[in-house]
Protein backbone atom coordinates (compact mmCIF):
# COMPACT_ATOMS: atom_id res chain seq x y z
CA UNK A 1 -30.34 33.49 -21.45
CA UNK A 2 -28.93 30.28 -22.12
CA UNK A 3 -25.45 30.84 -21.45
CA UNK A 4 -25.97 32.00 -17.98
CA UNK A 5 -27.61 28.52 -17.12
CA UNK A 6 -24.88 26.89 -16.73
CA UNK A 7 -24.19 30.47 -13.63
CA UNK A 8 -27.07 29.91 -12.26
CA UNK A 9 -27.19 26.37 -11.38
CA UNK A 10 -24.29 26.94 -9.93
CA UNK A 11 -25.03 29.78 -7.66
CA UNK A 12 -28.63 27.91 -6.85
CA UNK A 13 -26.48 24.89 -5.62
CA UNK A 14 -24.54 26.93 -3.56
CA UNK A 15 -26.77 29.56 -2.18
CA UNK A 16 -28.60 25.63 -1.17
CA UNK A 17 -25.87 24.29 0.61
CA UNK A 18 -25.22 26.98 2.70
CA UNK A 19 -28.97 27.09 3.63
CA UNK A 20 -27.81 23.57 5.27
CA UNK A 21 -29.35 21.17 3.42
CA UNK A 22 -27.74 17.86 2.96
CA UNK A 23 -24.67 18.08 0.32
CA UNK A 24 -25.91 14.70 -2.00
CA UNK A 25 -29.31 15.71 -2.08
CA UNK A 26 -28.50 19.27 -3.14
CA UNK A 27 -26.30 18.33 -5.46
CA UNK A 28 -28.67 16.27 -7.10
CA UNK A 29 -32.26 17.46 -6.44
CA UNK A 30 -30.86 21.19 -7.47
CA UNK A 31 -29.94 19.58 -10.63
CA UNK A 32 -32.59 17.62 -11.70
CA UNK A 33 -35.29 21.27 -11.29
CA UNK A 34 -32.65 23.03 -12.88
CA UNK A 35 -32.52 20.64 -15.57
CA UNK A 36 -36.42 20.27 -15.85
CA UNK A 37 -36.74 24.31 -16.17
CA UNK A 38 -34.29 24.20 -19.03
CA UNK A 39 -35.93 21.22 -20.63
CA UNK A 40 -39.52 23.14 -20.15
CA UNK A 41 -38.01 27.03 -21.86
CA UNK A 42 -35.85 25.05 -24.24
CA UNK A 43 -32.56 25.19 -23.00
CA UNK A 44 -31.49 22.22 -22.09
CA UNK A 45 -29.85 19.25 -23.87
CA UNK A 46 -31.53 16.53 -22.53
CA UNK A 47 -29.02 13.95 -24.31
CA UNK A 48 -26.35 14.23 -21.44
CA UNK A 49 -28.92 13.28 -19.04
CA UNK A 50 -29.57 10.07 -20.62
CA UNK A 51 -26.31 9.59 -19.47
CA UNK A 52 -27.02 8.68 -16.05
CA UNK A 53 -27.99 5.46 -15.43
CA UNK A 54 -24.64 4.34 -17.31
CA UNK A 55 -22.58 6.64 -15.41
CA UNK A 56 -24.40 5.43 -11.91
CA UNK A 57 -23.66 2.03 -12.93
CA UNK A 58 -19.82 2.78 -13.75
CA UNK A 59 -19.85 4.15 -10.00
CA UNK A 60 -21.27 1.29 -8.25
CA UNK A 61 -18.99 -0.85 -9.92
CA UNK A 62 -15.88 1.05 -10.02
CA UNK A 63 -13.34 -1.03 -8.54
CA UNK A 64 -11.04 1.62 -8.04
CA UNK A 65 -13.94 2.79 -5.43
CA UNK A 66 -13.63 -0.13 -2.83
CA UNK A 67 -10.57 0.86 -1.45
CA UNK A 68 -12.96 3.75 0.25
CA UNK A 69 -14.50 1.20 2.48
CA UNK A 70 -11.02 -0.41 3.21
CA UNK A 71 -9.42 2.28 3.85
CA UNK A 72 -12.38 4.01 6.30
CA UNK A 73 -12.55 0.68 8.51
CA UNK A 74 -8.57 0.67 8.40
CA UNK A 75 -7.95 4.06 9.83
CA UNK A 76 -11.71 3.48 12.42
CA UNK A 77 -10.37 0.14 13.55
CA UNK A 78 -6.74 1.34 14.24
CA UNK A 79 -8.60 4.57 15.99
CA UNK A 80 -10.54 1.62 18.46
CA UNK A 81 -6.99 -0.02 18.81
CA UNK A 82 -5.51 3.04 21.08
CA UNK A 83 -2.24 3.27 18.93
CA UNK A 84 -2.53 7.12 19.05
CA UNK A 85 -2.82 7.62 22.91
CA UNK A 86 0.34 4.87 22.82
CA UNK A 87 2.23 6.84 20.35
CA UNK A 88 1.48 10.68 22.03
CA UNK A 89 2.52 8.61 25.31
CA UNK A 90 5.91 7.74 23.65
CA UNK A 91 6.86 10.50 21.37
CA UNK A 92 6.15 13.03 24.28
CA UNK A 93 8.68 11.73 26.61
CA UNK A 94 11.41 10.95 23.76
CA UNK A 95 11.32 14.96 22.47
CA UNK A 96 10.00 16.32 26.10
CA UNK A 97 13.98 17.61 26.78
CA UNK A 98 13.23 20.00 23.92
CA UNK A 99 11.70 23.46 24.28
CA UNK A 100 8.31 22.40 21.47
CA UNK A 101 9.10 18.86 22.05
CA UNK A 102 5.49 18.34 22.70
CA UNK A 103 4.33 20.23 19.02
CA UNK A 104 6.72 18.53 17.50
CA UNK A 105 5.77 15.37 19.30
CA UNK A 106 2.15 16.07 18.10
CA UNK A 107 3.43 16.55 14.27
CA UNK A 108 5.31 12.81 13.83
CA UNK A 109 2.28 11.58 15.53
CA UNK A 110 -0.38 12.94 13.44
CA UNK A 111 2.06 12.08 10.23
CA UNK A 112 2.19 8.67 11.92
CA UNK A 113 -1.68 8.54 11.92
CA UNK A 114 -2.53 9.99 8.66
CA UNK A 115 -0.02 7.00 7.03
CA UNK A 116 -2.12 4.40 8.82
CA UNK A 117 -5.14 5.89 9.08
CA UNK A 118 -6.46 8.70 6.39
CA UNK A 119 -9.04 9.93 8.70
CA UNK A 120 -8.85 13.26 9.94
CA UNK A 121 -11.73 13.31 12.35
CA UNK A 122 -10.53 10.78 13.92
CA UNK A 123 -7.20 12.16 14.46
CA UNK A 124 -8.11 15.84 15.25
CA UNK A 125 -10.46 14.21 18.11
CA UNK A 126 -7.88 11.70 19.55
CA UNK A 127 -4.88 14.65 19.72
CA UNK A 128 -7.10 17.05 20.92
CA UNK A 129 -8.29 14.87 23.57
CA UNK A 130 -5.01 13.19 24.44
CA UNK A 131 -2.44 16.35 23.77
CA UNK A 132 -4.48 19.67 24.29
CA UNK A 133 -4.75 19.21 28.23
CA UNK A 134 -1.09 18.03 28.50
CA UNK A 135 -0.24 21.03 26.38
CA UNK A 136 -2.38 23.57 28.21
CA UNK A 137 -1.41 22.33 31.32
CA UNK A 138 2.54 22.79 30.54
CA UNK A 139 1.82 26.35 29.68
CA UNK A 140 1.94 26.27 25.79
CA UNK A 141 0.69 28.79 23.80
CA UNK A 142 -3.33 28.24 23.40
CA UNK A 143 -3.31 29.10 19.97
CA UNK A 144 -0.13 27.21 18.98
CA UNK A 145 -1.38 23.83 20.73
CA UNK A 146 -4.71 24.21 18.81
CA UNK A 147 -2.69 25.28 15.49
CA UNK A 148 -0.84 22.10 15.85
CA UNK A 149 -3.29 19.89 16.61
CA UNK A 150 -5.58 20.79 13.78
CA UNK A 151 -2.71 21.28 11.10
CA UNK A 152 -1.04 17.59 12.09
CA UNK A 153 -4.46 16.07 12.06
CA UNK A 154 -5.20 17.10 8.14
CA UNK A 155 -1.94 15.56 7.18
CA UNK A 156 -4.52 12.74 6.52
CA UNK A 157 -5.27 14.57 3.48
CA UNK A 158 -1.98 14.41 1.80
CA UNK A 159 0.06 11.60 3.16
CA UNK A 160 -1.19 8.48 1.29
CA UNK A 161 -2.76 6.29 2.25
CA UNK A 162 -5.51 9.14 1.60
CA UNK A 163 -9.23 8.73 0.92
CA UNK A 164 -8.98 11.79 -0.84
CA UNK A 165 -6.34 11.39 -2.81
CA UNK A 166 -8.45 7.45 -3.62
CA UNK A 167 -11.69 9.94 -4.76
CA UNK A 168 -9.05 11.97 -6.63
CA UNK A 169 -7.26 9.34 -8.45
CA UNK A 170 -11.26 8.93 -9.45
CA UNK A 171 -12.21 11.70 -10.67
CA UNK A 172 -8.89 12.56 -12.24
CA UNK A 173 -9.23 9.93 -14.22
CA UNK A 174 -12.28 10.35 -16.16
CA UNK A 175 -11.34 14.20 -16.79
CA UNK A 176 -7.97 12.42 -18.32
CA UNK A 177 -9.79 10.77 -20.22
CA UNK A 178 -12.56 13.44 -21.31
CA UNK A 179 -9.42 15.58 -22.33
CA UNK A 180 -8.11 13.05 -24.71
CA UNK A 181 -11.55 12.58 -26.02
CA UNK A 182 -11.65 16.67 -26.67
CA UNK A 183 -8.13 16.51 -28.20
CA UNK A 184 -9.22 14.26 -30.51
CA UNK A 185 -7.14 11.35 -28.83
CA UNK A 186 -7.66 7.51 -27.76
CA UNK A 187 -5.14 5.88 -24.83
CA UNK A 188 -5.34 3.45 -22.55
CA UNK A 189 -3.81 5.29 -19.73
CA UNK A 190 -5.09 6.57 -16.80
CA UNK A 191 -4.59 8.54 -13.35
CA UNK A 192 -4.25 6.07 -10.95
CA UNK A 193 -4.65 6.55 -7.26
CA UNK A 194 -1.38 4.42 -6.99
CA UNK A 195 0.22 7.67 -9.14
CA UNK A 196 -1.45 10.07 -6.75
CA UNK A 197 0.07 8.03 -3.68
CA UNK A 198 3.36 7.83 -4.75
CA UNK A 199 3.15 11.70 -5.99
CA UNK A 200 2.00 12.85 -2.83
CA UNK A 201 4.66 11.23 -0.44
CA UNK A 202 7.58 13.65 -1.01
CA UNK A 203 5.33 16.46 -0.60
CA UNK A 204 3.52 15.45 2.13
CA UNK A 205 6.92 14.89 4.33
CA UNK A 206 8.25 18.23 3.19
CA UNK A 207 5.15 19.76 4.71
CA UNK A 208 5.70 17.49 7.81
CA UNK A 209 9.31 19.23 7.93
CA UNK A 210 7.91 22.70 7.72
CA UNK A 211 5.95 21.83 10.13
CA UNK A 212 8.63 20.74 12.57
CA UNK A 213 10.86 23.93 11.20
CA UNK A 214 8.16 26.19 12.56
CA UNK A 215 7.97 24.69 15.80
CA UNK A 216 11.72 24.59 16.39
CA UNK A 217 11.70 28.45 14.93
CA UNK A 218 9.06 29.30 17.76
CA UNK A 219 11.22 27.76 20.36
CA UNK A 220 13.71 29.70 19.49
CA UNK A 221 12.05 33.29 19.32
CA UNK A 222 9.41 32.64 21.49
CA UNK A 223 10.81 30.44 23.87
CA UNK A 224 7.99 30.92 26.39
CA UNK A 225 5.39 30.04 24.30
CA UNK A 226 6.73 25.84 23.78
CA UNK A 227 8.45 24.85 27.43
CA UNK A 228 9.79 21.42 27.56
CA UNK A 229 8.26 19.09 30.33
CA UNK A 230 10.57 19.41 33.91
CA UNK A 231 12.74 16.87 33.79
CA UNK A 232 10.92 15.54 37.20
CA UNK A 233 7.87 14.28 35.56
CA UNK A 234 9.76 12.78 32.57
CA UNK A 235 10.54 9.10 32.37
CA UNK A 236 14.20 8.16 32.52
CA UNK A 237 16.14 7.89 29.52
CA UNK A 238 17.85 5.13 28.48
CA UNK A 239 17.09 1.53 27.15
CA UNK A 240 14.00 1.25 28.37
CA UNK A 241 13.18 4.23 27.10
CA UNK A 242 14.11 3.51 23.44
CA UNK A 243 12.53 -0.32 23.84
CA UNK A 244 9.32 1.27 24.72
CA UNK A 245 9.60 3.47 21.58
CA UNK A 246 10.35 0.13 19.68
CA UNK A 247 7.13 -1.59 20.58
CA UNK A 248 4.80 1.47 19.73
CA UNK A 249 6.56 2.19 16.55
CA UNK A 250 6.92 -0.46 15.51
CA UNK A 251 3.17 -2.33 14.69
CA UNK A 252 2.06 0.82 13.00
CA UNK A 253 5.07 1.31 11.00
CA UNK A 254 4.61 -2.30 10.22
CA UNK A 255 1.21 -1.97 8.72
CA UNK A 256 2.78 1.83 6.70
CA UNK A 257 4.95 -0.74 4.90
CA UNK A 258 3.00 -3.53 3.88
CA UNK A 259 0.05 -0.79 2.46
CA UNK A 260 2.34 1.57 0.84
CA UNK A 261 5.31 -0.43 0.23
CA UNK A 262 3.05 -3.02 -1.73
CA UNK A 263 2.21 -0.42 -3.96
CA UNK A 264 5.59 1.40 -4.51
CA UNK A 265 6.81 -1.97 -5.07
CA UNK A 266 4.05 -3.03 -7.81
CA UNK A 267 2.73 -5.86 -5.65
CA UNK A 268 -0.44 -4.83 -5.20
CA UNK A 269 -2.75 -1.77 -6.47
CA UNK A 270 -4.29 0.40 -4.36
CA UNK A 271 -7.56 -1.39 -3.96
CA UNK A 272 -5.41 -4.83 -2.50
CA UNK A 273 -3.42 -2.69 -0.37
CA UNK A 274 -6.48 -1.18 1.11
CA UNK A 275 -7.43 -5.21 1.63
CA UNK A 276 -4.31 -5.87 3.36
CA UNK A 277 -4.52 -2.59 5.46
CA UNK A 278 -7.90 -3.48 7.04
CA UNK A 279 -6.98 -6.93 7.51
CA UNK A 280 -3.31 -5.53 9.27
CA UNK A 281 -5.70 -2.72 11.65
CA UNK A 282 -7.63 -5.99 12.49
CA UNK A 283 -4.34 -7.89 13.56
CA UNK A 284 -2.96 -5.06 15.37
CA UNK A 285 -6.07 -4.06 17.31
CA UNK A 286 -6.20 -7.83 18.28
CA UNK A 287 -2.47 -7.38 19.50
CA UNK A 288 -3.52 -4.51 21.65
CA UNK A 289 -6.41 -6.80 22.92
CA UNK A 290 -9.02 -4.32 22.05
CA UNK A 291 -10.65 -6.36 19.01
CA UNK A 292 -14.22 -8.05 19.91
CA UNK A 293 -17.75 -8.46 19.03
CA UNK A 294 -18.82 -5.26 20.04
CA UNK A 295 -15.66 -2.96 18.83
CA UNK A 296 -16.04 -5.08 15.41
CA UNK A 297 -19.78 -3.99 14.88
CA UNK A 298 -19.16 -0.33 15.91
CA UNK A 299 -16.39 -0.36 13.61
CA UNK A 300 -18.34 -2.02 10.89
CA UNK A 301 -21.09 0.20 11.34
CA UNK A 302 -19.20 3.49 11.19
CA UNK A 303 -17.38 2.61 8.26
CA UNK A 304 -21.23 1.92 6.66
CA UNK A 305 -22.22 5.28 7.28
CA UNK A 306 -18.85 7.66 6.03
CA UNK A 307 -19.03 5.10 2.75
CA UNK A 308 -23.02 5.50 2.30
CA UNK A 309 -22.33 9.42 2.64
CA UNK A 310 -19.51 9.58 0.15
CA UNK A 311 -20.92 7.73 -2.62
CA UNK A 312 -24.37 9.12 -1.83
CA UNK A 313 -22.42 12.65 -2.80
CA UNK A 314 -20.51 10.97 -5.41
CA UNK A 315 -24.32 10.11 -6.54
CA UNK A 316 -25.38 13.48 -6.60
CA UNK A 317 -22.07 15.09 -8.07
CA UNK A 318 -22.99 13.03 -11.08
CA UNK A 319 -26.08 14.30 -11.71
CA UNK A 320 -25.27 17.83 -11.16
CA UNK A 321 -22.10 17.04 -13.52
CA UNK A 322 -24.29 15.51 -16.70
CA UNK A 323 -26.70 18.63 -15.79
CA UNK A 324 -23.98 21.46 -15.96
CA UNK A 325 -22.59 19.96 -19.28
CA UNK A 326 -26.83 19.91 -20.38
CA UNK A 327 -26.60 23.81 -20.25
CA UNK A 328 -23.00 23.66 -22.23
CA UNK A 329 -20.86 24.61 -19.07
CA UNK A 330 -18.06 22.50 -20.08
CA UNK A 331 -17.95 25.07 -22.56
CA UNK A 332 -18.29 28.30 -20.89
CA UNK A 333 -15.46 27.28 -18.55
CA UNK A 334 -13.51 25.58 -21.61
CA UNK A 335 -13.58 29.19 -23.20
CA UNK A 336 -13.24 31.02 -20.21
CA UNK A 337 -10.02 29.43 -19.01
CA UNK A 338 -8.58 29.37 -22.35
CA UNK A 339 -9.15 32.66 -22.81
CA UNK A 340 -7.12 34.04 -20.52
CA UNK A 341 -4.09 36.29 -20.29
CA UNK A 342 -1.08 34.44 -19.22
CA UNK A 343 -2.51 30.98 -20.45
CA UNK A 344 -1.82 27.63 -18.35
CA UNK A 345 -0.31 29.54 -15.71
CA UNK A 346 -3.29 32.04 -15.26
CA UNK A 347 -5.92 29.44 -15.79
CA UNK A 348 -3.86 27.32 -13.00
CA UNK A 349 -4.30 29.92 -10.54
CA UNK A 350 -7.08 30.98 -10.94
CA UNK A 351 -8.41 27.66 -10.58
CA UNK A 352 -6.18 26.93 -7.19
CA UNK A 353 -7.77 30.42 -6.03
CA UNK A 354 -11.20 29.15 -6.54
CA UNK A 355 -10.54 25.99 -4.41
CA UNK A 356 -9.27 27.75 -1.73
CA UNK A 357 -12.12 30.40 -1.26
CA UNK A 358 -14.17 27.37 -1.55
CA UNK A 359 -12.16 25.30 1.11
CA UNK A 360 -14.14 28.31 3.56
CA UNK A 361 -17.45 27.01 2.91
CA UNK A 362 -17.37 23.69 1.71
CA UNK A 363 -15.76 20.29 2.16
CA UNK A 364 -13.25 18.73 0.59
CA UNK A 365 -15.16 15.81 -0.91
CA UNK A 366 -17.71 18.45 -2.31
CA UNK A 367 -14.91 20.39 -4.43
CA UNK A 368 -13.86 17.14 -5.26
CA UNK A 369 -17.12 15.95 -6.80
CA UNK A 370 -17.95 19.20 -8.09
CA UNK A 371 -15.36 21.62 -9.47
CA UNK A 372 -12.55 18.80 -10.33
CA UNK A 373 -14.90 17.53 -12.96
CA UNK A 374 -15.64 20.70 -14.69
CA UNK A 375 -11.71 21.67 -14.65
CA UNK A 376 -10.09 18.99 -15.01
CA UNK A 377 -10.75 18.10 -18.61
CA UNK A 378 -9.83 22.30 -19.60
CA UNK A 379 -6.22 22.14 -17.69
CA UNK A 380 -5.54 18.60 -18.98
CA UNK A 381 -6.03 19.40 -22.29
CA UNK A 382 -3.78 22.47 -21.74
CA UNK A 383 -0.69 19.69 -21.60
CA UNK A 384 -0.57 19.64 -17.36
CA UNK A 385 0.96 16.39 -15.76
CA UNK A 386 -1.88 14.56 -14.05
CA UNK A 387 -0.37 13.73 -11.50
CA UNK A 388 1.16 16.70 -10.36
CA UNK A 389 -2.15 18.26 -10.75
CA UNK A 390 -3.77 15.66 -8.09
CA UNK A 391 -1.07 16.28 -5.81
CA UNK A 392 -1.94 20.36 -6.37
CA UNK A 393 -5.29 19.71 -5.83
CA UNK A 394 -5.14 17.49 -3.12
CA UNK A 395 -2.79 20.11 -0.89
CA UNK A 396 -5.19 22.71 -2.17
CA UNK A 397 -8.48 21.21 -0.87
CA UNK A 398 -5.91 20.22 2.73
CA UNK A 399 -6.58 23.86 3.42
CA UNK A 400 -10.20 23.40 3.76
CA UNK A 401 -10.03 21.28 6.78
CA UNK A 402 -8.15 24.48 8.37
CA UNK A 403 -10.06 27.73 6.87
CA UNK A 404 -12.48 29.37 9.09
CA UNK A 405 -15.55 29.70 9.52
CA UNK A 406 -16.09 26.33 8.06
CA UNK A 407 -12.91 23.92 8.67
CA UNK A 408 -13.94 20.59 9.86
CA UNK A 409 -10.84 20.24 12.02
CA UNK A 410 -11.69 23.71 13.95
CA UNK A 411 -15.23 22.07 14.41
CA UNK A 412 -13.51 19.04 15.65
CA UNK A 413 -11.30 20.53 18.21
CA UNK A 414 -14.00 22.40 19.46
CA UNK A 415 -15.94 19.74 20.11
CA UNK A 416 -13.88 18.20 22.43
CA UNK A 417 -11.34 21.39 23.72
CA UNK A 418 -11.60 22.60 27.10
CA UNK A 419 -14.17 26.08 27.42
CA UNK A 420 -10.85 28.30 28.79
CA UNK A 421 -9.80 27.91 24.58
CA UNK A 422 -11.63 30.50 22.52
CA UNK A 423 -12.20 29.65 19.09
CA UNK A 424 -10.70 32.69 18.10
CA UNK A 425 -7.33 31.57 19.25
CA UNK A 426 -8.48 28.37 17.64
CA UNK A 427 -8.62 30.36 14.43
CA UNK A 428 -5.08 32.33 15.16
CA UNK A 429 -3.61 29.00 16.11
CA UNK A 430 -4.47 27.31 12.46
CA UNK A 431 -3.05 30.72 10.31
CA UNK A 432 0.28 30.21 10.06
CA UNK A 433 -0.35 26.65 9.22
CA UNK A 434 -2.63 27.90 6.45
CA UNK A 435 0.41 29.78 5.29
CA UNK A 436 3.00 27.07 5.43
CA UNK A 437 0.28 24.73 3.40
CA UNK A 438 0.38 27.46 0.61
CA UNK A 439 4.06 28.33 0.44
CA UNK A 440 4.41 24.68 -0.13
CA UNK A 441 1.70 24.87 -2.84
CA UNK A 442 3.83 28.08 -4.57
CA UNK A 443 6.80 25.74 -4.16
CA UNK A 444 5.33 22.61 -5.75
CA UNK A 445 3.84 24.86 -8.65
CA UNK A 446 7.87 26.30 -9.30
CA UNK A 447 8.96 22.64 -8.79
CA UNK A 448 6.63 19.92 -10.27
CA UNK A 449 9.51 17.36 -9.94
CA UNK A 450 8.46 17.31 -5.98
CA UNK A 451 5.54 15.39 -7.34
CA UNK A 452 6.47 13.53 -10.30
CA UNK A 453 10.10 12.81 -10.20
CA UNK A 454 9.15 9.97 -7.37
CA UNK A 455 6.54 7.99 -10.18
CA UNK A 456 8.44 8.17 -12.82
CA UNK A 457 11.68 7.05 -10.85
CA UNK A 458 9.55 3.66 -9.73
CA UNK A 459 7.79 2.91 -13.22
CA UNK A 460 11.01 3.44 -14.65
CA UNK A 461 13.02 0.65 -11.89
């Protein structure tokens, strides 16, 4: 009986969360009865639970940790600024002479956004409201405009700066340094989330480029599917043209630099950056004259409530965490994994398989909390670069935003799309996206140098 504990807690959290209750207080609340039954028939180690209040503390005071807040009023403050309806303005007329100028328009901006920003919602909501009419209207392919929408919106994901790449960088850590503690080993180093963002950057623009390549190979088989905008309702080329691109490029690509380029360049860590990113959105929003009072406090209060629910969960993954290795799970999967035919490789996708059926039911920051933690620690200990395995992961759990039924970007494009788009071509519109996201995963698990040949190139200048 005991050894299918550490099953069932797992199944009751899940068959929980899809009953709808909230994720943190699942988590937790499963945890704890599941803990107090095996404490009451004898099953239970009840040492890992004492635990807790240390590992609560070592949240709450995780440095690492406050560049969540940053980073959340960063990307809702530059969302109250109107730089995306600026940028979709701009980028439309400089690629509307191209047959899926207006996709391809969408992608730079959403890459654009998730550099500056991090938050998908935000970005799925803006393009959809901005972009999907203007798409519509000129006759593009339902399914495609709502494919491209959603996909450029979760670029957020993977393009640092990324809040879930910050959790990440996290979580990774501790399982480093579990897996040295199984192996019998002591070192100082850790996964930072400055690794993860500097990992993550060639990857993320090589999906940006498949993105583009699939746009420009749809306007060239189906042609009729992507028309470019009549040159009638097109602004004039010219200088004026390319100085209006200049002023909305350029503040947002200002404030991409001085976050990420203070951290490729070792002048700040990712927390400071985050610092100097909310204190940039604030400077730009006050440039577009849309920074007051009242925008401040909405801002401030938002960014209150995504940072309550994410350590709230963070709370909760804890618990069930210390509770899972109670019943010796850390074990089960430890032997399980090991086990295996085909070693690291099988154990490494098997894992990435698990994720992504997961990604159809649950969020990202729930996988995160959850299964990284009981993983992590087996595959590190196996010899994997960190690193390369955040980026994996982080792709990985990109998918989640875009699987039905349960994709947060379908939700938010459905939200705010008009009623003539079904959310079945919603869900045909995101599938070959899906399939680009995972051809890029095959390709980064043939070549980890996509994702580590970048840190190791700027630790070693």
């Amino acid at each position: 009986m005991a050894e299918w504990m550490p099953l069932v807690l797992f199944v009751t959290v899940g068959l929980v969360l899809l009953l709808g209750y909230p994720v943190a207080l699942s988590l937790g609340g499963t945890a704890l009865l599941m803990a107090l039954i095996g404490e009451w028939f004898g099953l239970f180690d009840h040492a890992f639970l004492e635990a807790l209040p240390n590992r609560l503390y070592g949240i709450m005071t995780n440095e690492t940790l406050i560049a969540v807040p940053l980073f959340v009023f960063m990307g809702v403050m530059l969302e109250r600024s109107r730089v995306a309806e600026k940028l979709l303005d701009t980028m439309a007329m400089l690629f509307g002479p191209l047959r899926g100028g207006l996709g391809i328009s969408v992608t730079l901006v959403g890459m654009l956004l998730a550099a500056s920003t991090g938050i998908v919602g935000a970005t799925v909501v803006t393009m959809g409201l901005l972009s999907l009419p203007t798409m519509l209207k000129r006759n593009y392919s339902p399914s495609l405009a709502a494919g491209t929408i959603c996909a450029s919106g979760t670029l957020g994901q993977i393009i640092p700066p990324s809040i879930v790449l910050v959790l990440l960088g996290d979580v990774l850590s501790s399982a480093y340094q579990q897996a040295q503690l199984d192996m019998g080993i002591w070192s100082p180093k850790t996964v930072s989330v400055g690794d993860l963002f500097i990992g993550a950057l060639i990857p993320g623009l090589l999906l940006v480029a498949a993105y583009i390549a699939y746009l420009i190979a749809i306007a060239i088989i189906r042609p009729n599917w992507v028309p470019a905008i009549p040159a009638a309702e097109r602004l004039h080329g010219g200088s004026g043209l390319w100085l209006q691109v200049v002023q909305v490029l350029l503040p947002p690509l200002l404030l991409i630099v001085a976050v990420l380029g203070s951290i490729l360049y070792g002048l700040a860590t990712p927390t400071e950056a985050a610092g100097v990113g909310a204190v940039g959105a604030m400077l730009l929003a006050a440039f577009q004259r849309q920074l007051n009072p009242g925008t401040l406090r909405e801002v401030v209060r938002q960014t209150a409530m995504v940072t309550s629910m994410v350590f709230l969960i963070f709370i909760g993954a804890a618990i069930f965490s210390l509770v899972f290795r109670g019943f010796h799970g850390d074990d089960l999967v430890t032997g399980f994994l090991t086990g295996l035919p085909g070693g690291t490789v099988s154990a490494v996708a098997l894992v990435m398989l698990v994720m992504f059926l997961l990604g159809f039911i649950l969020d990202f920051i729930e996988i995160t909390f959850v299964v990284v933690p009981i993983v992590g620690p087996v595959l590190l200990t196996m010899g994997l670069d960190p690193v390369w395995l955040g980026v994996m992961i982080a792709i990985n759990l990109q998918t989640s935003f875009l699987t039905p039924p349960f994709g947060f970007s379908l939700f938010y494009l459905r939200g705010v799309a008009p009623p003539q788009l079904d959310t079945v071509q919603i869900y045909q519109g995101v599938a070959p996206f899906i399939a680009i996201q995972l051809l890029m995963l095959g390709a980064l698990a043939l070549f980890p140098e996509l994702a580590t040949w970048l840190p190791h190139a700027v630790y070693q200048d």
